[in-house]
PDB file of N, CA and C in Angstrom:
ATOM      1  N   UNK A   1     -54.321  35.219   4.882  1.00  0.00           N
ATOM      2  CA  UNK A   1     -53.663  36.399   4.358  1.00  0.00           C
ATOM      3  C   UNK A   1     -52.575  35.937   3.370  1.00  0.00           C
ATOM      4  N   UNK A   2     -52.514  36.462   2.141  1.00  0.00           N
ATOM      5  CA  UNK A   2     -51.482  36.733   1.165  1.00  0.00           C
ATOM      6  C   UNK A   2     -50.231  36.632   1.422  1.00  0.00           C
ATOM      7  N   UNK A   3     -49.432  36.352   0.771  1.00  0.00           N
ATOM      8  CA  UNK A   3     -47.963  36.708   0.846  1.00  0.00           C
ATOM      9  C   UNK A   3     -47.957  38.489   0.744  1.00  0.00           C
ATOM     10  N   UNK A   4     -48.209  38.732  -0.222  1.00  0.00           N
ATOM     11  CA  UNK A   4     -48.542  40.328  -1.189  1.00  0.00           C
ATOM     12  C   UNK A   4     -49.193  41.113   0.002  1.00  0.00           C
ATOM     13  N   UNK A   5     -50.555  40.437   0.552  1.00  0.00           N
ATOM     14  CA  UNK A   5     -50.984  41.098   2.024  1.00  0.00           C
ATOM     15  C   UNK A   5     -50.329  41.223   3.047  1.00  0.00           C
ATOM     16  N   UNK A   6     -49.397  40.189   3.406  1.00  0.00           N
ATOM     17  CA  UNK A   6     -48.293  40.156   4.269  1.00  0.00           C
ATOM     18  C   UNK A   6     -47.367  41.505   4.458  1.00  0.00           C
ATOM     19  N   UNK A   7     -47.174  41.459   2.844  1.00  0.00           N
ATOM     20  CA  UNK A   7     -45.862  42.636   2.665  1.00  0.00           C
ATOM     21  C   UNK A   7     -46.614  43.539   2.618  1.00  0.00           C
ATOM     22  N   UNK A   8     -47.372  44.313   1.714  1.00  0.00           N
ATOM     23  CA  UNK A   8     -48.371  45.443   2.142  1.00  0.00           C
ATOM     24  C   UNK A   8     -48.341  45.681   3.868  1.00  0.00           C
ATOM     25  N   UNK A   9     -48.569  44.811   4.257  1.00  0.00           N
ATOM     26  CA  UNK A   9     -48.632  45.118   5.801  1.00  0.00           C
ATOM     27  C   UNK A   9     -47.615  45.521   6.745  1.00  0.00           C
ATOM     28  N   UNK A  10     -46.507  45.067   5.988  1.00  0.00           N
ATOM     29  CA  UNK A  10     -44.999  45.531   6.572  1.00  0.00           C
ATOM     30  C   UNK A  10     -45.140  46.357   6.056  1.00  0.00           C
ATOM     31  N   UNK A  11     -45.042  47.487   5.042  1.00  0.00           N
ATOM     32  CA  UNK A  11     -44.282  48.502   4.294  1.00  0.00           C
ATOM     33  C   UNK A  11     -45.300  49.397   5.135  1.00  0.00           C
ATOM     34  N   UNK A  12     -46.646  48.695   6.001  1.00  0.00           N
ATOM     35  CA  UNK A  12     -47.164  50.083   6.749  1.00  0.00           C
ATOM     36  C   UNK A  12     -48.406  50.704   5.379  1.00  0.00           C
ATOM     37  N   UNK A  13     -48.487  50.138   5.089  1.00  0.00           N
ATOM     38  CA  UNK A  13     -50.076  49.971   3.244  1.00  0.00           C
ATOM     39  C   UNK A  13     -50.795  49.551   3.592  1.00  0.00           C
ATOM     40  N   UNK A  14     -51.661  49.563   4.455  1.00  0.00           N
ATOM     41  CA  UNK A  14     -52.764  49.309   5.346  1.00  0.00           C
ATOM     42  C   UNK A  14     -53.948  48.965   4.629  1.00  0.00           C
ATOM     43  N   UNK A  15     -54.433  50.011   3.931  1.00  0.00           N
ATOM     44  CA  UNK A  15     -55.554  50.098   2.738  1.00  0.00           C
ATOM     45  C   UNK A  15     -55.188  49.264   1.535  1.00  0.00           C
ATOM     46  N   UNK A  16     -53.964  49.583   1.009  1.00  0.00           N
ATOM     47  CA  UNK A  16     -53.887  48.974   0.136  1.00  0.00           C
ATOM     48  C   UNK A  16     -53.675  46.992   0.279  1.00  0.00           C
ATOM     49  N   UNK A  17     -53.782  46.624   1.558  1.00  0.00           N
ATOM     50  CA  UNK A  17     -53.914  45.541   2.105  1.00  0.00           C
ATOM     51  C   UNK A  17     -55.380  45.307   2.369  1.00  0.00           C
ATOM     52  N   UNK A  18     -55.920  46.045   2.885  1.00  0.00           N
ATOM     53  CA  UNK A  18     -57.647  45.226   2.942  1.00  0.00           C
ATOM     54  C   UNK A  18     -58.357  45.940   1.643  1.00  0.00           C
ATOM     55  N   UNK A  19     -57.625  46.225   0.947  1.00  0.00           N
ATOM     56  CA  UNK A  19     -58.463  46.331  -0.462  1.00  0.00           C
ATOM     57  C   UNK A  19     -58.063  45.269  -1.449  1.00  0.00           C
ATOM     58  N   UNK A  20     -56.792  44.830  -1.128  1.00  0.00           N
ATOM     59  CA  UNK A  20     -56.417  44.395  -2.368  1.00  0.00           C
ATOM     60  C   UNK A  20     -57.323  43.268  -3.241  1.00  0.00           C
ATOM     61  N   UNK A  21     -57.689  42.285  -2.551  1.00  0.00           N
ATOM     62  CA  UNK A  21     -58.701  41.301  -3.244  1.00  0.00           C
ATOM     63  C   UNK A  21     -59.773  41.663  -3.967  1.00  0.00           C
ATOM     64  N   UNK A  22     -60.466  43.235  -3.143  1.00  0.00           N
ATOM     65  CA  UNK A  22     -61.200  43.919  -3.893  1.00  0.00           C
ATOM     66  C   UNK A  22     -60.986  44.463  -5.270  1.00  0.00           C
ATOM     67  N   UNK A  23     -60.122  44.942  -5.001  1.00  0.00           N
ATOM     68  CA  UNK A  23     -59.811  46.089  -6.171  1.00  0.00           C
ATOM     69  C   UNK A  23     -59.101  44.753  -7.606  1.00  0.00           C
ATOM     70  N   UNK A  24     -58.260  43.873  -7.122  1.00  0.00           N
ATOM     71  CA  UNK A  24     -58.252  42.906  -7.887  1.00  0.00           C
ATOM     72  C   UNK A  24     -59.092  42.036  -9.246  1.00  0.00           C
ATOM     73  N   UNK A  25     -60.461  41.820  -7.735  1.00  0.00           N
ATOM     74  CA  UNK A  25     -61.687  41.245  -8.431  1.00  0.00           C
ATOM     75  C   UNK A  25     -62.322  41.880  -9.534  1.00  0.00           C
ATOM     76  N   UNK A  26     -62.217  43.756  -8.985  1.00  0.00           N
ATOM     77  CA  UNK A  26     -62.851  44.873 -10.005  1.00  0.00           C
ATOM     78  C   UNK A  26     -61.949  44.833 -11.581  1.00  0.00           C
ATOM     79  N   UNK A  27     -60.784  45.146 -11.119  1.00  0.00           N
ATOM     80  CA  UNK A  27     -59.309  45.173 -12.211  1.00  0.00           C
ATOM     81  C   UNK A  27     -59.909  43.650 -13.223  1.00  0.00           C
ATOM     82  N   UNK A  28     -59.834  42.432 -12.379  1.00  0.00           N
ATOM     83  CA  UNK A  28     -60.163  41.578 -13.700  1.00  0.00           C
ATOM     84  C   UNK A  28     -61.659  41.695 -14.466  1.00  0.00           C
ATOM     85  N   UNK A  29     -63.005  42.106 -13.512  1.00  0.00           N
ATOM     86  CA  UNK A  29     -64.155  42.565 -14.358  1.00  0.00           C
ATOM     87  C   UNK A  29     -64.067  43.661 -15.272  1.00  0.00           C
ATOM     88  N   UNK A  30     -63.268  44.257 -14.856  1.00  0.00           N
ATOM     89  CA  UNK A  30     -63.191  45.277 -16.183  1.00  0.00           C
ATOM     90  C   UNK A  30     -62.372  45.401 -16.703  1.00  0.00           C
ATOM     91  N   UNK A  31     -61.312  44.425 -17.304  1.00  0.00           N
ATOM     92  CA  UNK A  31     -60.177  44.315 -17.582  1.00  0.00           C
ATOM     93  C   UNK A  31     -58.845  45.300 -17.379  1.00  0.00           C
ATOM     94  N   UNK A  32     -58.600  45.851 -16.026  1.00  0.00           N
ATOM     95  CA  UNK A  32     -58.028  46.960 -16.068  1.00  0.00           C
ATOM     96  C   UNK A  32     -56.238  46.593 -16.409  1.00  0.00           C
ATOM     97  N   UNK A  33     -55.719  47.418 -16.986  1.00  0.00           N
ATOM     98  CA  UNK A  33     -54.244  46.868 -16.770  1.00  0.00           C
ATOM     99  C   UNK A  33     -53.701  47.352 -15.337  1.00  0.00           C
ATOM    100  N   UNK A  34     -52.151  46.432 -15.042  1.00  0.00           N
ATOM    101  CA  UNK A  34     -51.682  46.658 -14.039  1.00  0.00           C
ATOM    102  C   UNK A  34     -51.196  47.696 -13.469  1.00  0.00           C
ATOM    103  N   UNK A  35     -51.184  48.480 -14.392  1.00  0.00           N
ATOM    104  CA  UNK A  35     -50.477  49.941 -13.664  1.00  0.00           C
ATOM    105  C   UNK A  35     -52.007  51.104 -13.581  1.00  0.00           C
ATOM    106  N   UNK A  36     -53.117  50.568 -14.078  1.00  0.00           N
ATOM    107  CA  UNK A  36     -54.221  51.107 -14.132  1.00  0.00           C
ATOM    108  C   UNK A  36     -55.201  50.630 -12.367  1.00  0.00           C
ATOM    109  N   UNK A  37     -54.404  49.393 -11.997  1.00  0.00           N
ATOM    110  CA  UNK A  37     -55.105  49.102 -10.904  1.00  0.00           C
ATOM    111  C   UNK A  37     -53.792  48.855  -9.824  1.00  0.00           C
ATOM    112  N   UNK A  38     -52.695  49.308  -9.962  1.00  0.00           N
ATOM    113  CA  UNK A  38     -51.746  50.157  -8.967  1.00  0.00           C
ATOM    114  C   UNK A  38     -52.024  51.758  -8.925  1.00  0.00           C
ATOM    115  N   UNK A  39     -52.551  51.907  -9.167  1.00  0.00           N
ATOM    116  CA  UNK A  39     -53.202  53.416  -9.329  1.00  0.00           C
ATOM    117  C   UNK A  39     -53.785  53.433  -8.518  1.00  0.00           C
ATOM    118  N   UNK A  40     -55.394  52.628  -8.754  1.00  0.00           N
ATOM    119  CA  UNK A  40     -56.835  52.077  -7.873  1.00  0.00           C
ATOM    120  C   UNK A  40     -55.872  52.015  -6.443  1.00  0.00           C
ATOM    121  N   UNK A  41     -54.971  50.948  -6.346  1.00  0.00           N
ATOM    122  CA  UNK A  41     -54.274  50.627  -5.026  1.00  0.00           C
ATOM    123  C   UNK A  41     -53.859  52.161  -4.322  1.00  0.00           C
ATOM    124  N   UNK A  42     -52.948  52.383  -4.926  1.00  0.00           N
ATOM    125  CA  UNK A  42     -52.655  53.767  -4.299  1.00  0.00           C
ATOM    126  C   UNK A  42     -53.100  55.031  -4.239  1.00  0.00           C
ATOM    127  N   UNK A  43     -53.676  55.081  -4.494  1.00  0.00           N
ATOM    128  CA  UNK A  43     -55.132  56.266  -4.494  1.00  0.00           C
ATOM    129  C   UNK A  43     -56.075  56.037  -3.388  1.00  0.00           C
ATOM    130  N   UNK A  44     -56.081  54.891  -3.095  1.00  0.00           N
ATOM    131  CA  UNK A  44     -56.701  54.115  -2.322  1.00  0.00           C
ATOM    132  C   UNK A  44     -56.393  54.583  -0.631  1.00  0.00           C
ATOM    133  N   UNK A  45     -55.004  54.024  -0.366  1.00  0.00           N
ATOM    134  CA  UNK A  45     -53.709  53.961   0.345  1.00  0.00           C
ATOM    135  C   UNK A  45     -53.725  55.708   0.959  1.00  0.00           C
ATOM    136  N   UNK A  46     -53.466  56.497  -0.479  1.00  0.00           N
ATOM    137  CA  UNK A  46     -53.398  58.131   0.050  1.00  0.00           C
ATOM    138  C   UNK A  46     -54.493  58.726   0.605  1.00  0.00           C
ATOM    139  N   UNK A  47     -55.784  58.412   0.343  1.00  0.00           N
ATOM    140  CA  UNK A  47     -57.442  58.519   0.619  1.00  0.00           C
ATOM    141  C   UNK A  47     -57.024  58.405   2.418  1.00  0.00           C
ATOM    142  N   UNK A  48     -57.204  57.235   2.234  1.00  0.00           N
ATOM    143  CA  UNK A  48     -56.508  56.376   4.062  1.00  0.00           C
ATOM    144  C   UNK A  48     -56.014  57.004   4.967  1.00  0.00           C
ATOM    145  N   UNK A  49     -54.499  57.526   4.231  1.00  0.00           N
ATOM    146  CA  UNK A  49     -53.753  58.141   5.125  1.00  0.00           C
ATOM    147  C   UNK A  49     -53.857  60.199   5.458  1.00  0.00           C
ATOM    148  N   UNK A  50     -54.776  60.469   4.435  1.00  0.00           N
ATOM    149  CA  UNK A  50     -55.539  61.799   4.393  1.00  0.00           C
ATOM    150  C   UNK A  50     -56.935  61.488   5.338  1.00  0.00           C
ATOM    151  N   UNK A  51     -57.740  60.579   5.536  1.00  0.00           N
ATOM    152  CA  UNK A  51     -58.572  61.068   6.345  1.00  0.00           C
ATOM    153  C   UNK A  51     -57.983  60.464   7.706  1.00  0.00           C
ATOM    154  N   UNK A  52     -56.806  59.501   7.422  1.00  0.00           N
ATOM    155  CA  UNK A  52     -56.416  59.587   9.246  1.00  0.00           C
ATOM    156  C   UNK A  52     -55.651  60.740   9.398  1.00  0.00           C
ATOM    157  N   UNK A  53     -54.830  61.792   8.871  1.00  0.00           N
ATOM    158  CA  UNK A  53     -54.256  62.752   9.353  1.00  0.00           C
ATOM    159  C   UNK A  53     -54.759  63.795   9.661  1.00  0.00           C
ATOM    160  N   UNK A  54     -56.525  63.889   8.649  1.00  0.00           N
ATOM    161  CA  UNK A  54     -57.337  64.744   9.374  1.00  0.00           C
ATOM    162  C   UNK A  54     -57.344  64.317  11.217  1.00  0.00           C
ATOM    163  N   UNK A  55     -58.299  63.277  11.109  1.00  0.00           N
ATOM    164  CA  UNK A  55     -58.871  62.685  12.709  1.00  0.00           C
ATOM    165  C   UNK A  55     -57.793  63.102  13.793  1.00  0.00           C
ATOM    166  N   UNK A  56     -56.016  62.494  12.754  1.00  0.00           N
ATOM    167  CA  UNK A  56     -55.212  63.194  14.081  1.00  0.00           C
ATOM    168  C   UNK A  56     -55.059  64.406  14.647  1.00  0.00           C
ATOM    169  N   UNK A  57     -55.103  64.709  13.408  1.00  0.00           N
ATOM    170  CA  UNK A  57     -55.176  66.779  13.693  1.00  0.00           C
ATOM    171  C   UNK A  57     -56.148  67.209  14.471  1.00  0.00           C
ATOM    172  N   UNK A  58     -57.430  66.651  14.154  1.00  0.00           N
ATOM    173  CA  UNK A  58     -58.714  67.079  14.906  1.00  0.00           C
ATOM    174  C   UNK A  58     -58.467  66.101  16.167  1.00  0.00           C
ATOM    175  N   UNK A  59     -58.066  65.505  16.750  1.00  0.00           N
ATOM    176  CA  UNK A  59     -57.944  64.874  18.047  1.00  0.00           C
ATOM    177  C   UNK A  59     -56.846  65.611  18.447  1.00  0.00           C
ATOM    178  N   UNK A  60     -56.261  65.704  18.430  1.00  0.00           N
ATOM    179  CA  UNK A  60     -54.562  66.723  18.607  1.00  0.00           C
ATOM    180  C   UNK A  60     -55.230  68.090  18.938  1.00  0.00           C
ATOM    181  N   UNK A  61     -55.934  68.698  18.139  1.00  0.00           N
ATOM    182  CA  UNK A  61     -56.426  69.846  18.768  1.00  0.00           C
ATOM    183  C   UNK A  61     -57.760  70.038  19.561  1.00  0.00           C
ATOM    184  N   UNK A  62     -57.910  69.200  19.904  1.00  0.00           N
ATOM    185  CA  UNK A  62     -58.929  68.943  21.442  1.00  0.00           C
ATOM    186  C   UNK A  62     -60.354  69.577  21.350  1.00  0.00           C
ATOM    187  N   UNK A  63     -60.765  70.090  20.201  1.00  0.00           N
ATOM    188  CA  UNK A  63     -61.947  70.459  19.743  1.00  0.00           C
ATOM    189  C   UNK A  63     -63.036  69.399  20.279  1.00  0.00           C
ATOM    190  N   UNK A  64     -64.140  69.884  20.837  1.00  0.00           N
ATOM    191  CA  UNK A  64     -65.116  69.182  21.150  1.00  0.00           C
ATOM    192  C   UNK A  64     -65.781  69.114  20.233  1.00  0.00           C
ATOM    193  N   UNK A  65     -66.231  69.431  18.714  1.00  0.00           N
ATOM    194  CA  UNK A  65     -66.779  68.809  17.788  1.00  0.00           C
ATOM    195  C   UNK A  65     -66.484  69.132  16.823  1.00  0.00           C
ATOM    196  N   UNK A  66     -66.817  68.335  15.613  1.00  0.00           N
ATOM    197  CA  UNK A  66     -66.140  68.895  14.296  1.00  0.00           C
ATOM    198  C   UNK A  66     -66.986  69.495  13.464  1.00  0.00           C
ATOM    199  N   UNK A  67     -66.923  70.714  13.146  1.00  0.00           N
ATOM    200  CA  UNK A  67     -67.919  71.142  12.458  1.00  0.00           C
ATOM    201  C   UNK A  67     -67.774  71.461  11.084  1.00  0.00           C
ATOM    202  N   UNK A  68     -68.912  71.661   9.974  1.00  0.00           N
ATOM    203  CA  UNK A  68     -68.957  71.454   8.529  1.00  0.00           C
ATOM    204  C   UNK A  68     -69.122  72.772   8.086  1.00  0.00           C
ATOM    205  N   UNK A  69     -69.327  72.807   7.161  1.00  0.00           N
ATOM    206  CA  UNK A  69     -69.915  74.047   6.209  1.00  0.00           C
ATOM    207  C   UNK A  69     -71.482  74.284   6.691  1.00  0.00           C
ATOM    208  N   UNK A  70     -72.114  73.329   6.778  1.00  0.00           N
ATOM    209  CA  UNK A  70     -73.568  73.144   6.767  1.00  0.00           C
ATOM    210  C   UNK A  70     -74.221  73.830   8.182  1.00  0.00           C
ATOM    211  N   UNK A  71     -73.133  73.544   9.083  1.00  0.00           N
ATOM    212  CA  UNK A  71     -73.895  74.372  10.419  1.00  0.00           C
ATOM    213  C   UNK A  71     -73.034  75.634  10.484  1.00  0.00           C
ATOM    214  N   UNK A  72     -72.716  76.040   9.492  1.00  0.00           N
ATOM    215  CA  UNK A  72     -72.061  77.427   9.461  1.00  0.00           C
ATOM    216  C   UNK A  72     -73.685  78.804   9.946  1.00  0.00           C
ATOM    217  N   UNK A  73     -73.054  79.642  10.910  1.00  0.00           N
ATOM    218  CA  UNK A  73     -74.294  80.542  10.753  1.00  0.00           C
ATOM    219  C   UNK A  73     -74.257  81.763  10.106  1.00  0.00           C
ATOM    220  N   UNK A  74     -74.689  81.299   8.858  1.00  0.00           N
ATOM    221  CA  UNK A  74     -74.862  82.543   7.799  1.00  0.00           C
ATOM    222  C   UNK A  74     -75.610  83.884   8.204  1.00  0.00           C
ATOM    223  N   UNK A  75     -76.932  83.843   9.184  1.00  0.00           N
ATOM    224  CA  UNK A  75     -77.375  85.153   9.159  1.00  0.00           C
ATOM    225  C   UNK A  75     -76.259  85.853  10.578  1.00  0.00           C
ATOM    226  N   UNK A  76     -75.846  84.875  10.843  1.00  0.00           N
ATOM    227  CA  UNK A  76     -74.662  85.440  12.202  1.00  0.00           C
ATOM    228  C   UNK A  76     -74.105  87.197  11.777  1.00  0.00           C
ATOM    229  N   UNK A  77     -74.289  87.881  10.588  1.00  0.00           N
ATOM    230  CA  UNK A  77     -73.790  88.854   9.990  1.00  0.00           C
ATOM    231  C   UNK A  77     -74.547  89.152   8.522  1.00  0.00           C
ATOM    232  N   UNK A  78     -74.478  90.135   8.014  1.00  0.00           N
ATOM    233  CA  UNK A  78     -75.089  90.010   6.581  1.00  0.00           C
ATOM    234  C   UNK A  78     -73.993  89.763   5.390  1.00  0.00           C
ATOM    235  N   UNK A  79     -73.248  89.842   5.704  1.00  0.00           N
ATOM    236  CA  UNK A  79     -71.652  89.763   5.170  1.00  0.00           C
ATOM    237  C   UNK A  79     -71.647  88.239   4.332  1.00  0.00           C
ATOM    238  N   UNK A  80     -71.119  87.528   5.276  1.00  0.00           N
ATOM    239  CA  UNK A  80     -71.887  85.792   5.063  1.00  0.00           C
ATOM    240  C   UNK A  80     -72.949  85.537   4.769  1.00  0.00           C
ATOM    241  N   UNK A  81     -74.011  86.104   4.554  1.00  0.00           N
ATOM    242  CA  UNK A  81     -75.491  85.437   4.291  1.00  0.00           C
ATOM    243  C   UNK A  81     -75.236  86.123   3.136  1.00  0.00           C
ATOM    244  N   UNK A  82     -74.654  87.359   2.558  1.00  0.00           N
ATOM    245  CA  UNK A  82     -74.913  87.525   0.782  1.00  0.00           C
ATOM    246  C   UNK A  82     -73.679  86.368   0.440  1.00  0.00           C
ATOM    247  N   UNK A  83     -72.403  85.967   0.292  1.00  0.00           N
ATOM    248  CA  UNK A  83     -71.017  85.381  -0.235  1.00  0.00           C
ATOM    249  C   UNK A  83     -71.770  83.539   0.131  1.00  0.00           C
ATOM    250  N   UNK A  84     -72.632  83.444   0.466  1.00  0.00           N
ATOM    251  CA  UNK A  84     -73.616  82.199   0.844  1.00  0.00           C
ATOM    252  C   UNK A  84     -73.207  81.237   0.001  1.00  0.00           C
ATOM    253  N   UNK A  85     -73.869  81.304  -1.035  1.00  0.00           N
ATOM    254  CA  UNK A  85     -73.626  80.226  -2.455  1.00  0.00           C
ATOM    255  C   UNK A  85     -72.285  80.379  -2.908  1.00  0.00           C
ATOM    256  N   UNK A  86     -71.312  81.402  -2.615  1.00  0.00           N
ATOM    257  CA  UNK A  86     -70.351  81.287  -3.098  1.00  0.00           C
ATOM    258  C   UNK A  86     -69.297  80.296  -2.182  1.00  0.00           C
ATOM    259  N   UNK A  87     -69.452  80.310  -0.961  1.00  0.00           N
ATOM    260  CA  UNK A  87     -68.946  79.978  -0.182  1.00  0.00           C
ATOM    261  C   UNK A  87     -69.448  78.056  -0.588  1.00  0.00           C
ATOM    262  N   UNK A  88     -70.753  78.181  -0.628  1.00  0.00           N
ATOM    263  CA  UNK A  88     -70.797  76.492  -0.983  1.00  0.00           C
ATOM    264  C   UNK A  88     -70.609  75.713  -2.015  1.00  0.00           C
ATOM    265  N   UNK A  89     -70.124  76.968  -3.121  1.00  0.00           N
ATOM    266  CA  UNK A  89     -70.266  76.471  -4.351  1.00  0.00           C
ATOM    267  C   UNK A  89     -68.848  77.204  -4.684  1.00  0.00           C
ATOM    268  N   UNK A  90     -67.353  76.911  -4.377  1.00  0.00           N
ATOM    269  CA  UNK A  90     -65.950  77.237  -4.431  1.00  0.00           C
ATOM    270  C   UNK A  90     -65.474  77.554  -5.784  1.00  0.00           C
ATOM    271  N   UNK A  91     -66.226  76.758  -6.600  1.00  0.00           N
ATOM    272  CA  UNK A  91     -65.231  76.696  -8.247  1.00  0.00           C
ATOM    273  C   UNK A  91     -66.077  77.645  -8.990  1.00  0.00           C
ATOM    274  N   UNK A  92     -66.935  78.321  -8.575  1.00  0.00           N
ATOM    275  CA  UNK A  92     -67.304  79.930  -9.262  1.00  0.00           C
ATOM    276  C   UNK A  92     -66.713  80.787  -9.077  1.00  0.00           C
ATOM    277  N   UNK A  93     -66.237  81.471 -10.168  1.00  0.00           N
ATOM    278  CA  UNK A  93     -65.388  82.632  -9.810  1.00  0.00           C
ATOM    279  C   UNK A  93     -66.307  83.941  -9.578  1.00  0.00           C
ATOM    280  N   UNK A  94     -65.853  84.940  -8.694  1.00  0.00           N
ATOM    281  CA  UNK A  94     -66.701  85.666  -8.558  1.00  0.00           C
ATOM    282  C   UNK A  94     -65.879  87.352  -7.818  1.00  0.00           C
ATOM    283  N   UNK A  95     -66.484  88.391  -7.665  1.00  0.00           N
ATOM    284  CA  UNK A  95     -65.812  89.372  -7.506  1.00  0.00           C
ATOM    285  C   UNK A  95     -66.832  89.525  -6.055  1.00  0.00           C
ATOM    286  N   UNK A  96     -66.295  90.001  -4.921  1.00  0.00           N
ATOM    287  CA  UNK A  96     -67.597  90.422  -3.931  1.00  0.00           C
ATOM    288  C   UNK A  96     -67.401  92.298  -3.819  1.00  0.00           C
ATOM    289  N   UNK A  97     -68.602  92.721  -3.844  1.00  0.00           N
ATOM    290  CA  UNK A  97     -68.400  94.276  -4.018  1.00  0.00           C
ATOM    291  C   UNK A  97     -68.397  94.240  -2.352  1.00  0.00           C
ATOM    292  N   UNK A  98     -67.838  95.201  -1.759  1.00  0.00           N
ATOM    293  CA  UNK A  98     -67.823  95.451  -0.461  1.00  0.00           C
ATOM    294  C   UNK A  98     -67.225  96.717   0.334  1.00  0.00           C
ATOM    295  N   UNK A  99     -67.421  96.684   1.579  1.00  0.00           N
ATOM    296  CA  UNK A  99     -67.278  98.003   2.021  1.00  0.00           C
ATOM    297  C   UNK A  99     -65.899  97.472   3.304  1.00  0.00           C
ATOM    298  N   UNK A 100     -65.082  96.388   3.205  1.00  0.00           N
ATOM    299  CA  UNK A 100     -64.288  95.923   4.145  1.00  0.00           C
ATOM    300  C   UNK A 100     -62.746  96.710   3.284  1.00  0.00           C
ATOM    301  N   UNK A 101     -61.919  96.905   4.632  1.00  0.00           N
ATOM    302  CA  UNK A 101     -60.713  97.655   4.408  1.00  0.00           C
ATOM    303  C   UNK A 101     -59.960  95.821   4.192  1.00  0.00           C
ATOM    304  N   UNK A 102     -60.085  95.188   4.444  1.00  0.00           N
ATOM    305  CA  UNK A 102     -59.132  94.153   4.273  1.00  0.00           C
ATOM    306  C   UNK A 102     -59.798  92.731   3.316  1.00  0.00           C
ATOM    307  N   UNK A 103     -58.692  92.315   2.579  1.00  0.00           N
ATOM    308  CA  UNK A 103     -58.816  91.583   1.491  1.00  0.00           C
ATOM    309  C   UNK A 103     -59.739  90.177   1.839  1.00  0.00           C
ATOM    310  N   UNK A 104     -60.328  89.732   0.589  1.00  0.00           N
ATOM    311  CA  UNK A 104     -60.971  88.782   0.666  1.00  0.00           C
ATOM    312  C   UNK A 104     -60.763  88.239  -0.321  1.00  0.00           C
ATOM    313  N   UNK A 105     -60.333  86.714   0.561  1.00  0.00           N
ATOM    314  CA  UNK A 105     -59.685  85.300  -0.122  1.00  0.00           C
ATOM    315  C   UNK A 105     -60.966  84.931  -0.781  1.00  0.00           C
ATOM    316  N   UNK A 106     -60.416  84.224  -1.921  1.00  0.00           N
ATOM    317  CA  UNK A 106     -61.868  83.889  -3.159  1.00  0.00           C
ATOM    318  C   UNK A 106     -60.988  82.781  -3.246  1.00  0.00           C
ATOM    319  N   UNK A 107     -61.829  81.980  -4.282  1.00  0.00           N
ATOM    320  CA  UNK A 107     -61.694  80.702  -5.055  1.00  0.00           C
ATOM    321  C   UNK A 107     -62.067  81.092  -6.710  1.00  0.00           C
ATOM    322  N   UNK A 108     -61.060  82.271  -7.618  1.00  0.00           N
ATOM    323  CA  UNK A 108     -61.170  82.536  -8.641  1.00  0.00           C
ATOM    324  C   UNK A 108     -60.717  81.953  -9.326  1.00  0.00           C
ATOM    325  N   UNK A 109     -61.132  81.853 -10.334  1.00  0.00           N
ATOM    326  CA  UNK A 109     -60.725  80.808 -11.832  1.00  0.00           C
ATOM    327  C   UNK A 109     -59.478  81.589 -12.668  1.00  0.00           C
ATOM    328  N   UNK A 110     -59.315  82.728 -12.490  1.00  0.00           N
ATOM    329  CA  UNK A 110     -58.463  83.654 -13.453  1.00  0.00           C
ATOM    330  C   UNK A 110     -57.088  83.709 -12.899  1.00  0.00           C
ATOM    331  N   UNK A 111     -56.599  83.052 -11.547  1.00  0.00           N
ATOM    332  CA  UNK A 111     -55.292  82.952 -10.862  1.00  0.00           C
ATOM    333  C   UNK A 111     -55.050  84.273  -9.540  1.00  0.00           C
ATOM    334  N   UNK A 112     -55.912  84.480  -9.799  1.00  0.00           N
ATOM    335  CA  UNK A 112     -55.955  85.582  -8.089  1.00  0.00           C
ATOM    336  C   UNK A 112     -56.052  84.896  -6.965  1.00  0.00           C
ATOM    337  N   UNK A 113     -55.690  85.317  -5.823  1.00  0.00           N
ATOM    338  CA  UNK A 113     -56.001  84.612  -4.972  1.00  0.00           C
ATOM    339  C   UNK A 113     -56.370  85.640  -3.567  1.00  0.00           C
ATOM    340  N   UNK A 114     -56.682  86.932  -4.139  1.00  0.00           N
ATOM    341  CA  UNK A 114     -57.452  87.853  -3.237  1.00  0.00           C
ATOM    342  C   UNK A 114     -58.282  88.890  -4.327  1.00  0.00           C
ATOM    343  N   UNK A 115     -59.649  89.095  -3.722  1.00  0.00           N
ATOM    344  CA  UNK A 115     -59.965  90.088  -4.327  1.00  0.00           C
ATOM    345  C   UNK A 115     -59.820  91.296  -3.467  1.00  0.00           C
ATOM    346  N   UNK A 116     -59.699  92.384  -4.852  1.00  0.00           N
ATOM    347  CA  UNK A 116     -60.162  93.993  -4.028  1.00  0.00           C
ATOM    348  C   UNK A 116     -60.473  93.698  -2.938  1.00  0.00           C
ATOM    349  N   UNK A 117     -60.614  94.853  -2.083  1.00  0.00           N
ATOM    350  CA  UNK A 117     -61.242  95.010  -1.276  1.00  0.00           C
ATOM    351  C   UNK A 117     -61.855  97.063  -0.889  1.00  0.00           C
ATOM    352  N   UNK A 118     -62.151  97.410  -2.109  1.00  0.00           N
ATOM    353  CA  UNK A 118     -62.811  98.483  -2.520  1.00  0.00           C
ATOM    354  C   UNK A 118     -64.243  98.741  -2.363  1.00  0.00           C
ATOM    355  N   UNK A 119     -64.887  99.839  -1.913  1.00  0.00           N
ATOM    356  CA  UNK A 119     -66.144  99.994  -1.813  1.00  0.00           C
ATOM    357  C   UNK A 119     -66.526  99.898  -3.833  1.00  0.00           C
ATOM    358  N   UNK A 120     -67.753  99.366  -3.557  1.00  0.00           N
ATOM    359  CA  UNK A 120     -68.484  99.368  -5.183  1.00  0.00           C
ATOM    360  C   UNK A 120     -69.452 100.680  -5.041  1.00  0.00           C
TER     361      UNK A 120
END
C-alpha cells in the first residue's frame, strides 16, 4: 500500500483508495489532466458512499426485500397499467388526463412538479 493509499484510508476515502492505481493507469492512457482524474477519484468516492447509504437505509428499515420498478404490478389497477411507460421512461414530459380528486406528481420538463388533477 501507498503512502497516498495510506492517507486516503485515514481521511475515511475508501474508494478512492482501491481505485486509485486504477484510475491512475486510465488518467495516463488517455492522457487525462490532474484535476480531470481528481474528478474520476471523487465521483468515484460519492458513487461508494451513495450506494452504501442506500443498503443502510434499506437494512435500517427491516424490509424483507428490495424491490425495483420491474416487479411493480401494473395491472394491480388500470390507473398504473395506462401511466406504464411513463413511469419507466421519467424524462418525458407528459400530462395524465384523469378522473382522481388529488394531484399527480410527474417528471415534467416545463418546471411543474404536479399535474392537474381534472377530469378530461
Amino acid at each position: 500500500m501507498t503512502p497516498l493509499e495510506q492517507k486516503l484510508q485515514q481521511l475515511s476515502l475508501t474508494a478512492m483508495s482501491r481505485q486509485l492505481e486504477k484510475t491512475l493507469a486510465e488518467a495516463a492512457t488517455q492522457n487525462l489532466s490532474v484535476a480531470a482524474t481528481l474528478e474520476a477519484l471523487a465521483d468515484l468516492e460519492l458513487e461508494a458512499r451513495r450506494q452504501r447509504a442506500i443498503a443502510r437505509r434499506f437494512h435500517l428499515s427491516r424490509l424483507q426485500t428490495q424491490l425495483s420498478i420491474d416487479s411493480f404490478d401494473f395491472h394491480h389497477h388500470k390507473s398504473p397499467l395506462q401511466i406504464k411507460s411513463r413511469v419507466l421512461h421519467p424524462r418525458s414530459p407528459f400530462w395524465i388526463p384523469c378522473s382522481i380528486s388529488a394531484p399527480i406528481i410527474c417528471s415534467c420538463s416545463n418546471g411543474w412538479n404536479t399535474a392537474p388533477a381534472w377530469s378530461s
